[in-house]
C-alpha atoms as a PDB file:
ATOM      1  CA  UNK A   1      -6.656 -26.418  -6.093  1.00  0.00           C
ATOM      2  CA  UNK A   2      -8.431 -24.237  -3.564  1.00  0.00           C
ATOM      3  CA  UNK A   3      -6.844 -23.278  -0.436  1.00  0.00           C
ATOM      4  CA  UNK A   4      -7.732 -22.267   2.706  1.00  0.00           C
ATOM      5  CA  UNK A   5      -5.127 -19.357   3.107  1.00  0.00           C
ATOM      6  CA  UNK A   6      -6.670 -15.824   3.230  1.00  0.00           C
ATOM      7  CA  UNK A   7      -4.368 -12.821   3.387  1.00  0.00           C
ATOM      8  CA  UNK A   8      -5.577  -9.652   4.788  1.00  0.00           C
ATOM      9  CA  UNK A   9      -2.990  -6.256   5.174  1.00  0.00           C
ATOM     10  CA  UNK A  10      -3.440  -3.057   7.346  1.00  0.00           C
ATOM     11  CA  UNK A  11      -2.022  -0.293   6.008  1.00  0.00           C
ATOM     12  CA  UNK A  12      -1.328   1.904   9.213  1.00  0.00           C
ATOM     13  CA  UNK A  13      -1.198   5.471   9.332  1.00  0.00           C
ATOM     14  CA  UNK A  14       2.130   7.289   9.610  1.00  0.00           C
ATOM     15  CA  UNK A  15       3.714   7.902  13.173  1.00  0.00           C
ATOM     16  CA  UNK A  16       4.077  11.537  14.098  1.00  0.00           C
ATOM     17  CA  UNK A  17       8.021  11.105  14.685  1.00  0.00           C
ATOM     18  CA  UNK A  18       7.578   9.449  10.767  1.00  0.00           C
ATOM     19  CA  UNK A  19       5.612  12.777   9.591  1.00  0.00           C
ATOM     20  CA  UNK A  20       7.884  14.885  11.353  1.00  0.00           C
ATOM     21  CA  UNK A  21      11.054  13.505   9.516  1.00  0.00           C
ATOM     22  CA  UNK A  22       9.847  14.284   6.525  1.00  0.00           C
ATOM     23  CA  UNK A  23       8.094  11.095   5.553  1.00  0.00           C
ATOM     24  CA  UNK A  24       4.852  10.636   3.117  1.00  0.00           C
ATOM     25  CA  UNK A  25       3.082   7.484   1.499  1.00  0.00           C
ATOM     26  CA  UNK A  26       2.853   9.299  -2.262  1.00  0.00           C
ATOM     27  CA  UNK A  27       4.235   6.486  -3.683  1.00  0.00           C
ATOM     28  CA  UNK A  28       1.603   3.960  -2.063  1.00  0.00           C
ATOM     29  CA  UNK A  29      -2.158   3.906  -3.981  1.00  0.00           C
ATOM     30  CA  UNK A  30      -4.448   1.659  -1.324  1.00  0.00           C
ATOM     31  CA  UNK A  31      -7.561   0.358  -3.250  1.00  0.00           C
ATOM     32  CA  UNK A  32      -9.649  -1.633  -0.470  1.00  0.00           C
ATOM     33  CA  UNK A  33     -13.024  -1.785  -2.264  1.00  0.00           C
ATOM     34  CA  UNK A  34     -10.725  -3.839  -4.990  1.00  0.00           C
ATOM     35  CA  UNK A  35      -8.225  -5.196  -2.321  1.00  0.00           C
ATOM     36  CA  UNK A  36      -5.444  -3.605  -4.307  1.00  0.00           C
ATOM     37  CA  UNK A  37      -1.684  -1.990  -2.943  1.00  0.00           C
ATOM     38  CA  UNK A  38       0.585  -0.781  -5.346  1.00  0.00           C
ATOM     39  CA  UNK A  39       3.586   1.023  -4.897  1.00  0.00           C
ATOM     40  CA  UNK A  40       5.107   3.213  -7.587  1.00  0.00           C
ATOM     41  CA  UNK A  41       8.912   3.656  -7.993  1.00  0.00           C
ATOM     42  CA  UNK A  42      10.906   6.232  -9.363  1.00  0.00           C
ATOM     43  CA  UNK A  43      13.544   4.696 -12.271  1.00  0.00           C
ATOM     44  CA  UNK A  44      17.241   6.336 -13.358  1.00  0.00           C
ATOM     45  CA  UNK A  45      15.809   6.802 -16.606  1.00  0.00           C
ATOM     46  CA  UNK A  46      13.043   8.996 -15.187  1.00  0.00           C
ATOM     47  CA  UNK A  47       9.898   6.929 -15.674  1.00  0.00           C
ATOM     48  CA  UNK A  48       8.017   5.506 -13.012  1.00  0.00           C
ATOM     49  CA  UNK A  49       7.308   1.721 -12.375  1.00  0.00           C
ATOM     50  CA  UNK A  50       4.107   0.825 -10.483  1.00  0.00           C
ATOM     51  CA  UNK A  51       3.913  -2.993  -8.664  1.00  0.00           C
ATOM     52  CA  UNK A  52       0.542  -3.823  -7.696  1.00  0.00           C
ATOM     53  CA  UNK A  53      -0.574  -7.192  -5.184  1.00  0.00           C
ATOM     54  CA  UNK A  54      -3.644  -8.419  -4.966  1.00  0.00           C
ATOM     55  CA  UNK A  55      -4.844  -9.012  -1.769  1.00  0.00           C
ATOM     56  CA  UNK A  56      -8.594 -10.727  -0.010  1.00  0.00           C
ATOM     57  CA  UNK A  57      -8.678  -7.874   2.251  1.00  0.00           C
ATOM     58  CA  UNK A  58      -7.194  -4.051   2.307  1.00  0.00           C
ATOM     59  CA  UNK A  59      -7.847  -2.161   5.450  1.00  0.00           C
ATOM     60  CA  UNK A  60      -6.888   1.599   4.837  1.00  0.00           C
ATOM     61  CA  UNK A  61      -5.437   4.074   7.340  1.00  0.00           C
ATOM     62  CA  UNK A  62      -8.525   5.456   7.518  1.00  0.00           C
ATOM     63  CA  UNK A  63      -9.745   2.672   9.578  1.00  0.00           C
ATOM     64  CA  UNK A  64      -9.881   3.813  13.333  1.00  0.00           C
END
């Protein structure tokens, strides 16, 4: 069944009180031309896992 529900995310750019503390978005891979996030974890047994949602729009920080 179609719906009518469109989800759209804005992925903003880091605060400077964010960058100052030490904070960085390597773990984050923003994909808008394919409307992809995914976010990449570190596991205890050293590999990394990597999530990705799907969504009908991805605005990147680069968007001013």
């Amino acid at each position: 069944m179609p719906s009518n529900v469109r989800v759209a995310i804005r992925m903003r750019p880091l605060l400077a009180n964010e960058l100052s503390s030490g904070h960085h978005r390597n773990q984050l891979d923003v994909d808008p031309s394919q409307g992809n996030v995914s976010i990449s974890t570190d596991n205890d047994n050293g590999t990394v896992a990597r999530k990705t949602y799907k969504f009908d729009k991805v605005i990147d920080d680069s968007f001013s």
